[in-house]
Protein backbone atom coordinates (compact mmCIF):
# COMPACT_ATOMS: atom_id res chain seq x y z
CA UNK A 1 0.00 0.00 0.00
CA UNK A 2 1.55 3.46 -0.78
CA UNK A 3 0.88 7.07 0.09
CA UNK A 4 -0.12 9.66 -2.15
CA UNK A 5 0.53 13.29 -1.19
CA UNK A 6 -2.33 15.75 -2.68
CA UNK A 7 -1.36 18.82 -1.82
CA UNK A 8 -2.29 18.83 2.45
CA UNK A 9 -4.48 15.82 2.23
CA UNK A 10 -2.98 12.00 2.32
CA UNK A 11 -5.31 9.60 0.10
CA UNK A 12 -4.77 5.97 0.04
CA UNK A 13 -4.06 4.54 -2.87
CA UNK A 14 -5.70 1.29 -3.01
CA UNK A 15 -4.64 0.27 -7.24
CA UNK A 16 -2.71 -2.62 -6.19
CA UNK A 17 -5.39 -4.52 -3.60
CA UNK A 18 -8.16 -6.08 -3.95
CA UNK A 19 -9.95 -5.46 -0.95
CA UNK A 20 -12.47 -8.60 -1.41
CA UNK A 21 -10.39 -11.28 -0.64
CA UNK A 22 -9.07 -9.18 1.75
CA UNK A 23 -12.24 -9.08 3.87
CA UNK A 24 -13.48 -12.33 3.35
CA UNK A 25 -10.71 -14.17 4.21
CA UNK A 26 -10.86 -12.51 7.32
CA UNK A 27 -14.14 -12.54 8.12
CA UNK A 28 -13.94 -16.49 7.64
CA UNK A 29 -10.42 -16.63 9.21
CA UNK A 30 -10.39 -20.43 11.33
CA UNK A 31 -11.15 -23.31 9.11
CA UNK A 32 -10.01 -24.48 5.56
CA UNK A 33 -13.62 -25.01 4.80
CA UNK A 34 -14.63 -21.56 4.99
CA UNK A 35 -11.76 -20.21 3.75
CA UNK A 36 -12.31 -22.38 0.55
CA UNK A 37 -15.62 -21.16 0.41
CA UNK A 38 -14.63 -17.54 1.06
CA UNK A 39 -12.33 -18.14 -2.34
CA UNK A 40 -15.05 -19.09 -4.17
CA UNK A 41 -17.32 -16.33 -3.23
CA UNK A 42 -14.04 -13.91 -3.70
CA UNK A 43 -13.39 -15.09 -7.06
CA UNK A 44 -17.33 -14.33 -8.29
CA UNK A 45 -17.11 -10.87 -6.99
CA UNK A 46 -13.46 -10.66 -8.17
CA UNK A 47 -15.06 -11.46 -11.75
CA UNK A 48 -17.80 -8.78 -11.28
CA UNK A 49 -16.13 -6.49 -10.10
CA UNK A 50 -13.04 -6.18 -12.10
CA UNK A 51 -13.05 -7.06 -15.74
CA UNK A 52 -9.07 -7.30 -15.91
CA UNK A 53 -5.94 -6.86 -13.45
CA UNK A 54 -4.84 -3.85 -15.04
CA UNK A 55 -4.54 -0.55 -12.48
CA UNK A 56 -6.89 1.37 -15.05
CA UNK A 57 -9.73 -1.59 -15.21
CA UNK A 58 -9.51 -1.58 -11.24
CA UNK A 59 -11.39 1.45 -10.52
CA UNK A 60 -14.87 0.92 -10.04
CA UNK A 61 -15.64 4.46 -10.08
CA UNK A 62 -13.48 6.16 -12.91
CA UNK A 63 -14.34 9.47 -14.99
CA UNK A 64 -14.68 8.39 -18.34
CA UNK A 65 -17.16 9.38 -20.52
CA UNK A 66 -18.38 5.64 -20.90
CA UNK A 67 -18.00 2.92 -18.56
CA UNK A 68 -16.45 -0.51 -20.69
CA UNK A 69 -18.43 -2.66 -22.18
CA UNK A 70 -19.06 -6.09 -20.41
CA UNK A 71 -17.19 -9.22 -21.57
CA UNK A 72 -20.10 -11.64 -24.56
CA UNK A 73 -22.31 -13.40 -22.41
CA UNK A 74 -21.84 -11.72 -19.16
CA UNK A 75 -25.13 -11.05 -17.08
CA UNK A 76 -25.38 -8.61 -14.47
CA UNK A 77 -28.59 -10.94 -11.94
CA UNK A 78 -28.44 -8.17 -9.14
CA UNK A 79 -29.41 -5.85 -12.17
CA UNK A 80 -32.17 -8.10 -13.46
CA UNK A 81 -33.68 -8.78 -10.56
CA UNK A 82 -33.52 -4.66 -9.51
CA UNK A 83 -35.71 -4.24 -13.33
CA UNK A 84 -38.10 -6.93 -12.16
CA UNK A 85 -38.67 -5.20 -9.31
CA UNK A 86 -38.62 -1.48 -10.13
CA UNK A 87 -41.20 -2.50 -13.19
CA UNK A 88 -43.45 -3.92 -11.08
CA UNK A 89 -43.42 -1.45 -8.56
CA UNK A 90 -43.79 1.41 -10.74
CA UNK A 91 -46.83 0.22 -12.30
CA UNK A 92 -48.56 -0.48 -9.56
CA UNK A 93 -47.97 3.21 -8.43
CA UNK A 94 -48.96 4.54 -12.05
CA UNK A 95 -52.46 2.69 -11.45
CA UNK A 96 -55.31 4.47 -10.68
CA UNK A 97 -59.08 4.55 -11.46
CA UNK A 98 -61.88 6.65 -12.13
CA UNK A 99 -64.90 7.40 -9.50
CA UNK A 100 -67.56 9.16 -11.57
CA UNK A 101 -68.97 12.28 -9.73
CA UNK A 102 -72.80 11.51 -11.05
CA UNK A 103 -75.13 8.98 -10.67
CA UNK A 104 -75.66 6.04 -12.84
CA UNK A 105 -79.05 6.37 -12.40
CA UNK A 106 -81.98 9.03 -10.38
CA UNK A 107 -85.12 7.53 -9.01
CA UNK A 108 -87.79 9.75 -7.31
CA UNK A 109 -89.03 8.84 -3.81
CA UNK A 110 -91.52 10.86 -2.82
CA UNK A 111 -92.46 11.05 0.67
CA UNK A 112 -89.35 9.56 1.98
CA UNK A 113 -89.54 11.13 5.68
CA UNK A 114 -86.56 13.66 6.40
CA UNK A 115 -85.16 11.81 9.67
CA UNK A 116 -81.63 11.69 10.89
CA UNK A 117 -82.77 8.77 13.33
CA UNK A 118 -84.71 6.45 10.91
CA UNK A 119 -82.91 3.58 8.64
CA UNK A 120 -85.12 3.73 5.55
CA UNK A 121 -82.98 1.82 2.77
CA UNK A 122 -81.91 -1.31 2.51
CA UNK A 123 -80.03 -3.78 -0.69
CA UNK A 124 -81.06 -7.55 -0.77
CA UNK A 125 -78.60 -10.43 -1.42
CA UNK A 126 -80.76 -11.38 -4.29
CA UNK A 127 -80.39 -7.48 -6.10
CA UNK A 128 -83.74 -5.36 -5.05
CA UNK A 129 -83.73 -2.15 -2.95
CA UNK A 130 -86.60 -1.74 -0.21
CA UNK A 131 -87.42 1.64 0.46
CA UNK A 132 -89.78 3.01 2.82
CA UNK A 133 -91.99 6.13 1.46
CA UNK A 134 -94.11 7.48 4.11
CA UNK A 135 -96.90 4.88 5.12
CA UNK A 136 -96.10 2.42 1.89
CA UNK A 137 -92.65 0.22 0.91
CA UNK A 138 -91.35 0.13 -2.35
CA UNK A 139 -88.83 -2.76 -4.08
CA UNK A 140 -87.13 -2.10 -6.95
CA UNK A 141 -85.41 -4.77 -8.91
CA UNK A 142 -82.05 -4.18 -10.00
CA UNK A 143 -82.01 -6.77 -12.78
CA UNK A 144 -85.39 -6.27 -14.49
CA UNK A 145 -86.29 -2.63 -13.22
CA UNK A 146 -89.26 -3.47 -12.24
CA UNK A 147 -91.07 -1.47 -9.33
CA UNK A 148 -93.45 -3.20 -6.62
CA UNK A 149 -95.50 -1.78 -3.89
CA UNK A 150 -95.29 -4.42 -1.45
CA UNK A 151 -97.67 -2.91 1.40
CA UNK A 152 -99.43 0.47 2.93
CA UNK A 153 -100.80 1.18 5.68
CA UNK A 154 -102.45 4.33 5.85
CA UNK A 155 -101.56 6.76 8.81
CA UNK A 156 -98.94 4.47 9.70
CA UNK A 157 -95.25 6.04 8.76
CA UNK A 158 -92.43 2.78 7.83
CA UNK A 159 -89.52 3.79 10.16
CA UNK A 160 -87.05 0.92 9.36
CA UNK A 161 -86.59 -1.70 6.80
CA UNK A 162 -84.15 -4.65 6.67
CA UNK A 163 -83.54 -7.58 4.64
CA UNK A 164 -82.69 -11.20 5.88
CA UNK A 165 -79.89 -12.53 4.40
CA UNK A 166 -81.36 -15.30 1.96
CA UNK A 167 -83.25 -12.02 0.31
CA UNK A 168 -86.68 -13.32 0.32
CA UNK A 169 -87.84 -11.94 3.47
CA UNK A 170 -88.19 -8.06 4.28
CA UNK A 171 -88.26 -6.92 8.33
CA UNK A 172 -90.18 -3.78 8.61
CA UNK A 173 -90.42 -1.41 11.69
CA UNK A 174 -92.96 1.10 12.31
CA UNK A 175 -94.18 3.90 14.64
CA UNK A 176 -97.03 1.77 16.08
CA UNK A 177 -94.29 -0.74 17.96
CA UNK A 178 -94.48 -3.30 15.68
CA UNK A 179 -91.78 -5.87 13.22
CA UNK A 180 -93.53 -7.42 10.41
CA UNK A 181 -91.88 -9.89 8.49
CA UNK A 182 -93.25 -9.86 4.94
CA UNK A 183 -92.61 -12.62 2.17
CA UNK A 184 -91.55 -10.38 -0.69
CA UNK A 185 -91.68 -13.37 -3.11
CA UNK A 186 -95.32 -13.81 -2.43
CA UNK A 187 -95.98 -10.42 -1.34
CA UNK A 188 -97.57 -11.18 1.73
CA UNK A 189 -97.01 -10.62 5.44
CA UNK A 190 -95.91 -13.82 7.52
CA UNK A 191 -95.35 -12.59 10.79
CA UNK A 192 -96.03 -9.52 13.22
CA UNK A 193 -93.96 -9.22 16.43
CA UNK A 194 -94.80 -6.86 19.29
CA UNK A 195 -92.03 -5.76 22.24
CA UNK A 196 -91.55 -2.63 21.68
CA UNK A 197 -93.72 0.69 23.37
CA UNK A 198 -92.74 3.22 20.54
CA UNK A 199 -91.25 3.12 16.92
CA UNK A 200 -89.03 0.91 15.56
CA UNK A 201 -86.14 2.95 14.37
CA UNK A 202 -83.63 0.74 13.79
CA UNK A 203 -83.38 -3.34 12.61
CA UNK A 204 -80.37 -6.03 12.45
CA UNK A 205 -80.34 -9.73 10.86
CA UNK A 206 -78.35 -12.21 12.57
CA UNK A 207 -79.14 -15.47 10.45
CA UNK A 208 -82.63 -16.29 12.08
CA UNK A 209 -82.68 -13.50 14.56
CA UNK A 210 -83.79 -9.96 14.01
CA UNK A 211 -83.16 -7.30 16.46
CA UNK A 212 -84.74 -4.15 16.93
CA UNK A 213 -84.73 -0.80 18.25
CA UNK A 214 -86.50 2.45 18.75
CA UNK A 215 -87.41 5.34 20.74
CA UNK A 216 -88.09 2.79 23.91
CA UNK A 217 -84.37 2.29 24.23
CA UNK A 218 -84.69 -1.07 24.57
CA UNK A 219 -83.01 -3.47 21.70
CA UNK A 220 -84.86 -6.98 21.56
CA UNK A 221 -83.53 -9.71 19.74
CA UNK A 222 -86.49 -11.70 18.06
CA UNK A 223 -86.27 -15.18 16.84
CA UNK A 224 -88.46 -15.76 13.98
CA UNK A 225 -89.04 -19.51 13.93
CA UNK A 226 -90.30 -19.59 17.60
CA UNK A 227 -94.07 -18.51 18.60
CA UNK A 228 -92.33 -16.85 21.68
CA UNK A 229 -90.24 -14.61 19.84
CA UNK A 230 -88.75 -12.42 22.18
CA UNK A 231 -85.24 -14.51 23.35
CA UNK A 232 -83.37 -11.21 24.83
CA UNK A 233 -83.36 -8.18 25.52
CA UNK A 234 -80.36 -5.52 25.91
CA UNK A 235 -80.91 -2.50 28.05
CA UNK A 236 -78.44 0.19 28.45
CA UNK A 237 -79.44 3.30 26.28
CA UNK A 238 -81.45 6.65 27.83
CA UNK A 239 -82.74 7.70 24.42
CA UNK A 240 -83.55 6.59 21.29
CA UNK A 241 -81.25 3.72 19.26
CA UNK A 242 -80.76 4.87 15.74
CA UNK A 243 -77.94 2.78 14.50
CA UNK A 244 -77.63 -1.53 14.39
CA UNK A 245 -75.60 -3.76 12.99
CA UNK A 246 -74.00 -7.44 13.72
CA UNK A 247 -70.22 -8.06 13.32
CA UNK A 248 -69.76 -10.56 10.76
CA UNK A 249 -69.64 -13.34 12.57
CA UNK A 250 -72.72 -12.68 14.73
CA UNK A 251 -71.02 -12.62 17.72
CA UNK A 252 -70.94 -8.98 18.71
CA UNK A 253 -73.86 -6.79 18.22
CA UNK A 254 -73.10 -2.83 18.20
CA UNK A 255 -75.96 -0.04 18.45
CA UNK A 256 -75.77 3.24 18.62
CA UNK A 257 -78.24 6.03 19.88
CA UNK A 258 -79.13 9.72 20.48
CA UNK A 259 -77.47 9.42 23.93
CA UNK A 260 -74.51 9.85 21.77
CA UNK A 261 -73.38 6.32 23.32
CA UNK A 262 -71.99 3.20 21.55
CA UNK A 263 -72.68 -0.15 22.94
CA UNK A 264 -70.88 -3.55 21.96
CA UNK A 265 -73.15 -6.24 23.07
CA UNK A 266 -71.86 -9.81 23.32
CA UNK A 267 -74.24 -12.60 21.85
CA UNK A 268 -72.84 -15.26 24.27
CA UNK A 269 -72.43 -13.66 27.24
CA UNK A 270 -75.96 -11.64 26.83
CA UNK A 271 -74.09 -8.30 27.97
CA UNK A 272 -72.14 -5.09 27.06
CA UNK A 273 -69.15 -6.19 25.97
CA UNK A 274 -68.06 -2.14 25.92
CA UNK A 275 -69.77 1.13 26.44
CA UNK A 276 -68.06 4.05 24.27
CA UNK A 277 -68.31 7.63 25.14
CA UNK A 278 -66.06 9.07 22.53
CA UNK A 279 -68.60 10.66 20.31
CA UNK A 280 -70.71 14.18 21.45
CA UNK A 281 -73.85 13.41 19.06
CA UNK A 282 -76.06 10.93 18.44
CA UNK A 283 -74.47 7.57 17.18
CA UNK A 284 -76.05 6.47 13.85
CA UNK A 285 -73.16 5.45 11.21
CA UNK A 286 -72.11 1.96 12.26
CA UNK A 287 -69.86 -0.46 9.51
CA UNK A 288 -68.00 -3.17 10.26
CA UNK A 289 -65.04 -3.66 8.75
CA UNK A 290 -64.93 -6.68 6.06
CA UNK A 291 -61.37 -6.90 5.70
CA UNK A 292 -60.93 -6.76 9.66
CA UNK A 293 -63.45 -8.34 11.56
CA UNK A 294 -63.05 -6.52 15.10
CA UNK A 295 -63.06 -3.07 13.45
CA UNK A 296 -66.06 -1.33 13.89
CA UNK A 297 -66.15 2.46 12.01
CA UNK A 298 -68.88 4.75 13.64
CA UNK A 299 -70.28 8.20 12.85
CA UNK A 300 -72.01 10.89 14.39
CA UNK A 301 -74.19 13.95 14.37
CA UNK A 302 -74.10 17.67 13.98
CA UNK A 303 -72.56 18.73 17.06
CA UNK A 304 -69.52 15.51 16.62
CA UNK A 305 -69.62 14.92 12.73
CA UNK A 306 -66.41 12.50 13.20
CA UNK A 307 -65.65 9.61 11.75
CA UNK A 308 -64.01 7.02 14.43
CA UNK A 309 -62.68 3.25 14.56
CA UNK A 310 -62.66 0.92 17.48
CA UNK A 311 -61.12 -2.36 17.89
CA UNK A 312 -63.93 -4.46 19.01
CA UNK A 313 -61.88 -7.13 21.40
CA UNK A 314 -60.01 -4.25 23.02
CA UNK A 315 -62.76 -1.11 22.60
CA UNK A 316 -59.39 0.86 21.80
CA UNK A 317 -60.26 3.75 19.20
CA UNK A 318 -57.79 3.20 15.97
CA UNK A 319 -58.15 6.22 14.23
CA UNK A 320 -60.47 9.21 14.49
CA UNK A 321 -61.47 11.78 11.51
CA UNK A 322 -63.50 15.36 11.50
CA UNK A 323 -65.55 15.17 8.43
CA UNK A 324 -66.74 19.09 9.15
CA UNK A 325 -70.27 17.37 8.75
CA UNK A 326 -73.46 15.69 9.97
CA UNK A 327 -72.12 11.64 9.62
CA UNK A 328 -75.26 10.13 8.29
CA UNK A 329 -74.02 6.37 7.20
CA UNK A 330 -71.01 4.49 6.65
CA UNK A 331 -70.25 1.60 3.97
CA UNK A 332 -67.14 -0.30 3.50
CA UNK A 333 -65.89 -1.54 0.12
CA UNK A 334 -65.19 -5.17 -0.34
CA UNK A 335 -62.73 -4.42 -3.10
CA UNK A 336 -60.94 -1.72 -1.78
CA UNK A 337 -59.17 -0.60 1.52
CA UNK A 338 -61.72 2.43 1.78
CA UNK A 339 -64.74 3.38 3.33
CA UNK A 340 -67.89 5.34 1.96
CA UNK A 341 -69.81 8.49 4.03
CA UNK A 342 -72.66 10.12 3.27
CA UNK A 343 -73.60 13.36 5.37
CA UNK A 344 -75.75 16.50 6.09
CA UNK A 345 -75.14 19.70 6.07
CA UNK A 346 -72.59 19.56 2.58
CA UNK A 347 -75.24 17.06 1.51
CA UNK A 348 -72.75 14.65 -0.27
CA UNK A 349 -70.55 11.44 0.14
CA UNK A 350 -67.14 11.18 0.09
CA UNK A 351 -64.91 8.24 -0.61
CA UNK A 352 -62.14 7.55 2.16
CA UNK A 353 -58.60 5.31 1.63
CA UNK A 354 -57.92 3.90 5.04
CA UNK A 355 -56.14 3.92 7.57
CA UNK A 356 -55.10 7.03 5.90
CA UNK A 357 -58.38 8.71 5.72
CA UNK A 358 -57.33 10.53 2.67
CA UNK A 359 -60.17 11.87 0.85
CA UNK A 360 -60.62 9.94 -2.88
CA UNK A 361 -63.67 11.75 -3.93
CA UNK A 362 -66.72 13.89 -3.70
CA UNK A 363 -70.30 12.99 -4.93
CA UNK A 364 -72.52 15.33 -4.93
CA UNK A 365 -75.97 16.00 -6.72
CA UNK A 366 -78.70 15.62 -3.30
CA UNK A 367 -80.31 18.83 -2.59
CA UNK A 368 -80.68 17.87 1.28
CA UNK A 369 -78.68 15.37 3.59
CA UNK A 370 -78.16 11.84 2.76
CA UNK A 371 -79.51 10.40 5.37
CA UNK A 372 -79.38 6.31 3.94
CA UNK A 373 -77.24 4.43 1.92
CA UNK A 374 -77.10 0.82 0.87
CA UNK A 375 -74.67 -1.09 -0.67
CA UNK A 376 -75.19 -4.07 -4.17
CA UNK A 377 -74.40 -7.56 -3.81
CA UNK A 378 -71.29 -7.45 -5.51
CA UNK A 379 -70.12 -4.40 -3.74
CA UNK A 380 -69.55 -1.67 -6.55
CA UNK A 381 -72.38 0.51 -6.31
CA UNK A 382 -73.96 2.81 -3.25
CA UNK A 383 -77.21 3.78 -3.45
CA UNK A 384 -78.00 6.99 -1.65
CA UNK A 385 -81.17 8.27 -0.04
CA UNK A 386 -82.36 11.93 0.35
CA UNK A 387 -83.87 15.42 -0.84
CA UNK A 388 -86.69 12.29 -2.00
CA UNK A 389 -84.53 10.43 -4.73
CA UNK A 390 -82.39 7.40 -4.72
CA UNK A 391 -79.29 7.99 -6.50
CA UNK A 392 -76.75 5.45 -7.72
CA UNK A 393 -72.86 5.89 -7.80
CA UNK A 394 -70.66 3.31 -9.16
CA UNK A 395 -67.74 3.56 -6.78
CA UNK A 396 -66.20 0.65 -6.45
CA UNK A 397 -65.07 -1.24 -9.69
CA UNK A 398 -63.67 -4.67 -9.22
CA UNK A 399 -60.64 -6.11 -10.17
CA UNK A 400 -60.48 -8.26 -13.19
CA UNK A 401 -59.79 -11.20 -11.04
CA UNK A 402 -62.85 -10.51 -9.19
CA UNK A 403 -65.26 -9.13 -12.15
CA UNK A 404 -65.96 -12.37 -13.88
CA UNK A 405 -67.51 -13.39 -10.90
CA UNK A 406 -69.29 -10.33 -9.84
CA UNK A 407 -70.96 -9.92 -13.31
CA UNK A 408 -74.02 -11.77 -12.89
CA UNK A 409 -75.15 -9.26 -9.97
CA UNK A 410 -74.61 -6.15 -11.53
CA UNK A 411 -77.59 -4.30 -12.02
CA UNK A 412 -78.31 -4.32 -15.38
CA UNK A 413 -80.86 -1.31 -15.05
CA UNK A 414 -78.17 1.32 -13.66
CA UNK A 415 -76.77 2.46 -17.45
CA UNK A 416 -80.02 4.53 -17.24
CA UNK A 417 -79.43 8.33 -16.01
CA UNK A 418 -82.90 9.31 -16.79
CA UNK A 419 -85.01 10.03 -13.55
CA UNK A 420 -88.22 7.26 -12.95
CA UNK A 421 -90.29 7.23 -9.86
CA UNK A 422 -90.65 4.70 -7.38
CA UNK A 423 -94.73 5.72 -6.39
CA UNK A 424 -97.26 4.66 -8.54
């Protein structure tokens, strides 16, 4: 090794070693095994790294104006496998798709009651959207278009619907106490269960068991198949419950009211699992999470219009958001890591990544607050509910992996934009 004097700094001039088999060896320094493998291993990156033993060919960073060709047949893997790589990535960041900002499709509900604490809107397995307008429901078909009335009662406002999940059967709440269970095949009414002593505002299948809630406080779980249909009965809300939904595995059952309190009620224990106090308005937005089973989203009113996320083994809140509006539903895509709001006040929805919370997009077009939304079968389109029209946003497009087998539920009516109406 020799000196080099540069003016008043000493660089080492390193032309004559060759620093690999330099470190290796010691770095392996004990057996003859491991020195003959360190040999090996020097004489691969001896052969990368410099083409001949000449002082000029030696310098692996040299100013030339083009570095020497490589020797026929030589192949550079670290580089291939850094193109592979880099390609991959960078299309995958390049990717992006298109949310439409209007409707697919406008239909007119008149007399759909302006109620923050009502759940009005609901999309069957089997592709038809119940609607309650006023005193009457309405199903609409997805597939064929085709509008039914399926019952009225006059003076007698619908406050909740809710579909089983085979789709046949309808639950409907209203403001005389009652759950009827109508036959939507056959149009007829099959069953009428009393409990409650004021409206049914809010309804939740859990295979054979509907729950409800209302202005009571009260949340009864009903089992349809038995004559005594009343099984339980949760009791912890002081005002009305306005939000209810089962986890996916039917094991936790959250509700929400205008206490502004969020319970998590376990099935097999019979009892609050949790009691949230996080929000400062009433509780109505409830989601869980299909790509995480114990995470519950929840929204709120006016006075709190956040967006928050609890874990429901540990009731730890994950992430909170301010919208800067009335949280009127929630709905979770099933293709994508985001989540759907709809709200008062800006009258929109808005399209969420998460955990982020970054804001994809804006829909607007509703005149007044969207108080419902529902979600199709095969998860790409939310149909919204206010200012008396249902309006139809295809948010969510599938993969193609997942398209072939999402075709056959995609509503064939939605290509329409042209406004119909749901009354006869």
């Amino acid at each position: 090794m020799s000196i080099e004097n540069c003016g008043d700094r000493f660089i080492t001039s390193r032309s004559n070693l060759n620093l690999s088999q330099y470190n290796l060896a010691k770095e392996n320094d004990g057996t003859s095994g491991q020195v003959g493998h360190a040999r090996q291993v020097s004489g691969s990156l001896s052969e990368s790294l410099f083409a001949t033993s000449c002082v000029e060919s030696t310098r692996i960073l040299a100013c030339k104006a083009k570095a020497p060709e490589p020797r026929v047949g030589y192949e550079n893997r670290l580089g291939v496998l850094y193109s592979q790589s880099l390609g991959g990535g960078v299309a995958a960041s390049r990717a992006s798709r298109h949310i439409p900002s209007a409707p697919e499709r406008i239909l007119d509900a008149p007399d759909l009651l302006d109620d923050y604490y009502l759940n009005l809107l609901d999309w069957s397995k089997d592709n038809r959207v119940a609607v309650a307008l006023g005193s009457a429901v309405y199903v609409w078909s997805a597939e064929s278009g085709e509008i039914m009335q399926l019952c009225e009662r006059p003076n007698v406002n619908i406050t909740s619907v809710q579909w089983a999940p085979g789709g046949q059967f309808l639950a409907i709440g209203n403001d005389e106490c009652e759950v009827q269970l109508w036959d939507v095949n056959r149009s007829k009414q099959v069953r009428k269960m009393s409990g409650h002593s004021a409206r049914v505002s809010a309804l939740a299948w859990n295979g054979s068991t509907v729950s409800s809630a209302g202005r009571d406080t009260s949340i009864l779980n009903h089992d349809v198949r038995l004559q005594q249909h009343v099984v339980s009965t949760y009791e912890g809300h002081k005002q009305e419950v306005c939000g209810l939904t089962w986890s996916h595995d039917g094991q936790v059952l959250a509700s929400g009211g205008n206490d502004n309190l969020l319970f998590l009620w376990d099935q097999a224990a019979g009892r609050a699992r949790f009691t949230v106090t996080d929000h400062g308005a009433a509780v109505k937005a409830l989601a869980w999470c299909p790509f995480a089973n114990d995470t519950l989203a929840t929204g709120a009113g006016t006075t709190d219009p956040s967006i928050r996320f609890y874990n429901t083994s540990t009731g730890a809140c994950l992430n909170t958001i301010n919208t800067g509006a009335q949280v009127c539903s929630l709905q979770w895509s099933r293709h994508y890591k985001e989540i759907v709001s709809s709200h008062g006040w800006t009258n929109n929805l808005c399209v969420w990544k998460y955990p982020s919370m970054v804001k994809s997009a804006e829909l607007s077009g509703h005149t007044s607050r969207v108080l419902h939304t529902a979600q199709s079968p095969d998860g790409t389109t939310i149909v919204s509910a206010g200012d008396e029209t249902l309006r139809f946003w295809k948010v969510w497009q599938p993969s193609d992996a997942s398209q072939s087998q999402s075709a056959k539920l995609v509503p064939k009516s939605l290509s329409s934009s042209r406004p119909s109406s749901l009354s006869r």
